[in-house]
N, C-alpha and C. Protein backbone atom coordinates (compact mmCIF):
# COMPACT_ATOMS: atom_id res chain seq x y z
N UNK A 1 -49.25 35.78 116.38
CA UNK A 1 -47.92 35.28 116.56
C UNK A 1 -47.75 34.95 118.04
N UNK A 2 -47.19 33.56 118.46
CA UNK A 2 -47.09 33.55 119.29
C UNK A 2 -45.51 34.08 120.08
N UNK A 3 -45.64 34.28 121.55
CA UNK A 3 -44.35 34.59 122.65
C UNK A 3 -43.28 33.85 121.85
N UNK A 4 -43.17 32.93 121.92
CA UNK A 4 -41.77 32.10 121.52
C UNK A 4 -41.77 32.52 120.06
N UNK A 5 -42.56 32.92 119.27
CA UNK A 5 -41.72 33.21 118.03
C UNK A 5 -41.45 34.74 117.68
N UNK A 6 -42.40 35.11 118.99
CA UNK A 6 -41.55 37.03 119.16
C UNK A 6 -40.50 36.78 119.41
N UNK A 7 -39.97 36.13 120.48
CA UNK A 7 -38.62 35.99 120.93
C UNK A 7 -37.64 35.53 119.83
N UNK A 8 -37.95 34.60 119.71
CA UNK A 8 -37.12 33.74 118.13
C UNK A 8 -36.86 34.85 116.99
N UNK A 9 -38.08 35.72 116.74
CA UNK A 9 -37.74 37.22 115.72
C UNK A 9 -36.89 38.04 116.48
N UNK A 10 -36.77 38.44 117.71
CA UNK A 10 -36.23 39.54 118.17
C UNK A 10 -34.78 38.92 117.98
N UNK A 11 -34.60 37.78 118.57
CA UNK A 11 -33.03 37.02 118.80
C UNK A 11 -32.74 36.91 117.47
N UNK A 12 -33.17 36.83 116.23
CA UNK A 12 -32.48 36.66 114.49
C UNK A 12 -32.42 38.41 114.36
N UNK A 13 -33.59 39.04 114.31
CA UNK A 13 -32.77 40.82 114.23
C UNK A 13 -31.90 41.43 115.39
N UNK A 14 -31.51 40.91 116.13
CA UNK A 14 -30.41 41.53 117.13
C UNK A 14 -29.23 40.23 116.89
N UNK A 15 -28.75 39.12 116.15
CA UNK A 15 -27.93 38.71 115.64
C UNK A 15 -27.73 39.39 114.34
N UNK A 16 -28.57 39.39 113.58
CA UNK A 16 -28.64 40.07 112.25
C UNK A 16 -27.95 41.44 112.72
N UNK A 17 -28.21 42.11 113.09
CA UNK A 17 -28.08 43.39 113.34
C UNK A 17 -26.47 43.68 114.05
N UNK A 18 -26.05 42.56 114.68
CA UNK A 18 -24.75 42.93 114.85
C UNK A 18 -23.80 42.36 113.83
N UNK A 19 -24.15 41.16 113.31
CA UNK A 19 -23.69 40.80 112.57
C UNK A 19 -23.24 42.06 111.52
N UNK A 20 -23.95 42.81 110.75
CA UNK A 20 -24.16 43.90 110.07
C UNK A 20 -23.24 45.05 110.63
N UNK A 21 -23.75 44.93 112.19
CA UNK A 21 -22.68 46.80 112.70
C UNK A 21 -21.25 45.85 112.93
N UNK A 22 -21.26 44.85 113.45
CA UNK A 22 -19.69 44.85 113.63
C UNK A 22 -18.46 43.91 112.56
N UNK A 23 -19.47 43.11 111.39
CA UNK A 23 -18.69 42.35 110.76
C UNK A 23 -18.70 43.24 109.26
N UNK A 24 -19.73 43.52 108.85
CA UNK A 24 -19.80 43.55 107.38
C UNK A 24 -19.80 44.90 107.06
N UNK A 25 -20.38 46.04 107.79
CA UNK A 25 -19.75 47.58 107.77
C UNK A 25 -18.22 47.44 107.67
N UNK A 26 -17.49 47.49 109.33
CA UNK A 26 -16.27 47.16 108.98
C UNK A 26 -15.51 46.74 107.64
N UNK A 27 -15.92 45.83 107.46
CA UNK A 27 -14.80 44.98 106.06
C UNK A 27 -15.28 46.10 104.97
N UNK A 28 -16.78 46.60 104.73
CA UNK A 28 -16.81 47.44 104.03
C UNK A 28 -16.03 49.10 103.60
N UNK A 29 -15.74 49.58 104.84
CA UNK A 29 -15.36 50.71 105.09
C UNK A 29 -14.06 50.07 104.71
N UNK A 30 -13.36 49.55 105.09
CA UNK A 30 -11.82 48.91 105.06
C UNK A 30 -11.28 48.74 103.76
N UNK A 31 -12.59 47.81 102.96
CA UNK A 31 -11.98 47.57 101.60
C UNK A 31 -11.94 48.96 100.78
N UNK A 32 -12.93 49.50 100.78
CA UNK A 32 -12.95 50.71 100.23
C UNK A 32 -12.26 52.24 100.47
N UNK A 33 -11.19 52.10 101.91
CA UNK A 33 -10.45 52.91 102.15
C UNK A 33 -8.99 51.99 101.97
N UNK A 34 -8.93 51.02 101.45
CA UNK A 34 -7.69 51.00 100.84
C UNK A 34 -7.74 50.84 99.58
N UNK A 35 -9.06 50.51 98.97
CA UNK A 35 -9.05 50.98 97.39
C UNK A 35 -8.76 52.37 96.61
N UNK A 36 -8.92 53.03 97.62
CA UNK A 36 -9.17 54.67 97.87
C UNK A 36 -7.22 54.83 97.72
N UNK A 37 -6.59 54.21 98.91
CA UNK A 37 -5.34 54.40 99.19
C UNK A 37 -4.20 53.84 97.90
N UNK A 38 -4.95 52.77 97.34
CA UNK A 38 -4.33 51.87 96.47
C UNK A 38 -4.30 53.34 94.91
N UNK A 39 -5.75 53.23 94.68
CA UNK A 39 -5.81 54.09 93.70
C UNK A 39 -5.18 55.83 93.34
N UNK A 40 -5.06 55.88 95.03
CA UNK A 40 -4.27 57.68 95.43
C UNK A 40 -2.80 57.15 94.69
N UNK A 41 -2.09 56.17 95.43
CA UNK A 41 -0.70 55.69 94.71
C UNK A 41 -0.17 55.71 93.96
N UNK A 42 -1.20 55.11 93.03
CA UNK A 42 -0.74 54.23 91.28
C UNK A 42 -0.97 56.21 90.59
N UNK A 43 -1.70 57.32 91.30
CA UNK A 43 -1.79 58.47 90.61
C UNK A 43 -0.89 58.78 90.58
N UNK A 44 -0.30 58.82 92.11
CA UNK A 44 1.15 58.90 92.61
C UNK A 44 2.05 59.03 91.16
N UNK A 45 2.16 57.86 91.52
CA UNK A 45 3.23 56.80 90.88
C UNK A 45 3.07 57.35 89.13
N UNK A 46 2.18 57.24 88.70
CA UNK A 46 1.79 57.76 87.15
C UNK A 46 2.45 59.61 87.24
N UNK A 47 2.14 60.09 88.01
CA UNK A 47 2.57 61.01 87.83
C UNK A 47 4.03 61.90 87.76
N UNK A 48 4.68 60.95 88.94
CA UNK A 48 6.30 61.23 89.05
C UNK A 48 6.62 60.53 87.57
N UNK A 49 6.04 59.71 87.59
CA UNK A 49 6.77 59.28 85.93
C UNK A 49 6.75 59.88 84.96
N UNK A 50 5.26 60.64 84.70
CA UNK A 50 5.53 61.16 83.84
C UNK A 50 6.03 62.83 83.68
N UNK A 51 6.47 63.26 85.31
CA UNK A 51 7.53 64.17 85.87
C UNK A 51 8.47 64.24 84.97
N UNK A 52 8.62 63.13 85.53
CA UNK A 52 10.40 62.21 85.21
C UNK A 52 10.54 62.11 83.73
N UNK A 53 9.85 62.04 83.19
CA UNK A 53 9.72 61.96 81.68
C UNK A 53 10.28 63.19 80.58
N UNK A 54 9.60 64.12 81.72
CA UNK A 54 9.56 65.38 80.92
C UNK A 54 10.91 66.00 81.39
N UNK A 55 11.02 65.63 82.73
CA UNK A 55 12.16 66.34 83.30
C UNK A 55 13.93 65.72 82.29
N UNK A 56 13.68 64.36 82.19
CA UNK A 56 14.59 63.91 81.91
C UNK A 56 15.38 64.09 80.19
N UNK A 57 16.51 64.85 80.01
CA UNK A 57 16.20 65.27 78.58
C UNK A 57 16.54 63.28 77.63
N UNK A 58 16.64 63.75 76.66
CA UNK A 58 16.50 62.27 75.72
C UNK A 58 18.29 61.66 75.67
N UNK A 59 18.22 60.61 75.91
CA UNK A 59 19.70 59.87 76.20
C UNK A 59 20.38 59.74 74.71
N UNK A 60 21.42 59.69 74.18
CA UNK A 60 21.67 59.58 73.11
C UNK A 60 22.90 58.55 73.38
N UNK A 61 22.95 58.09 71.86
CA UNK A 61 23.79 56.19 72.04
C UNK A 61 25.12 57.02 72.16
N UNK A 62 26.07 55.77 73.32
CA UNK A 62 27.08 56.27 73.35
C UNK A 62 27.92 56.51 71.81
N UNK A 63 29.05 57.50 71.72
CA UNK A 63 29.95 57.72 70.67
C UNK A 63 30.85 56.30 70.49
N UNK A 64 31.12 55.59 69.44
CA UNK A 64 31.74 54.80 69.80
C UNK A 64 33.55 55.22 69.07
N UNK A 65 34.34 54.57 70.07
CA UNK A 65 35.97 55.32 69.45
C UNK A 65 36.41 54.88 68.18
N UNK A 66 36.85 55.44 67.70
CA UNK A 66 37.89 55.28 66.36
C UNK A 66 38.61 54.23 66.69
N UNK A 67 39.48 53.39 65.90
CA UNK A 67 40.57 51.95 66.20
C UNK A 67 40.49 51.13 67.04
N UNK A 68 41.55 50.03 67.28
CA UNK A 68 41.29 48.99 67.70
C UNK A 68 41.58 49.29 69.49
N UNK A 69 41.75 48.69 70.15
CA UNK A 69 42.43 48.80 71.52
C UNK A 69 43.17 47.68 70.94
N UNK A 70 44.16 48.06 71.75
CA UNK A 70 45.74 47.35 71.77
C UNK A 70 45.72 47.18 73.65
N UNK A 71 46.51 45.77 73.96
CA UNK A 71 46.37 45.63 74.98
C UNK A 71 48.02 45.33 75.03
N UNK A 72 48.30 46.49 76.29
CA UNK A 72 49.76 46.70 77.11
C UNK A 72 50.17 45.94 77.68
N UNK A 73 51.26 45.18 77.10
CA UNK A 73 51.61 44.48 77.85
C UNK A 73 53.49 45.67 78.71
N UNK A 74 54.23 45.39 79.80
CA UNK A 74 55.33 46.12 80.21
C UNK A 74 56.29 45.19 80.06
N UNK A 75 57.63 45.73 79.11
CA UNK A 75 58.69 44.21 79.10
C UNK A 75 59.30 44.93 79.54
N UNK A 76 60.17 43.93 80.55
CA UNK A 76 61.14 44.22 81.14
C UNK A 76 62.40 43.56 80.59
């Protein structure tokens, strides 16, 4: 192998190589600590509900009144 294509290898693995530590680690670690954060949430979230579920007793339909309403009128 000749000088110029040691050099030419060294200069593609020390691009390569940062490329790697500073672009594609990063985005890696990132996506996967807010997938992490996303997925902690929605447990969150599933769980107060079904808190709330249990906590909450069962609603029943309002009573509805006997007769008509009559609407007041005041004569003077």
């Amino acid at each position: 192998m000749s000088t110029i294509g040691f050099i030419l290898l060294m200069i593609f693995a020390w691009f390569f190589y940062n490329l790697l530590v500073k672009i594609i680690l990063p985005v890696y670690k990132t996506t996967r600590q807010v997938r992490r954060q996303f997925k902690n949430m929605s447990e969150q979230r599933e769980a107060q509900n079904s808190k709330s579920a249990f906590n909450e007793p069962t609603k029943e339909a309002p009573k509805q009144k006997e007769g008509e309403y009559i609407d007041f009128e005041e004569v003077k």
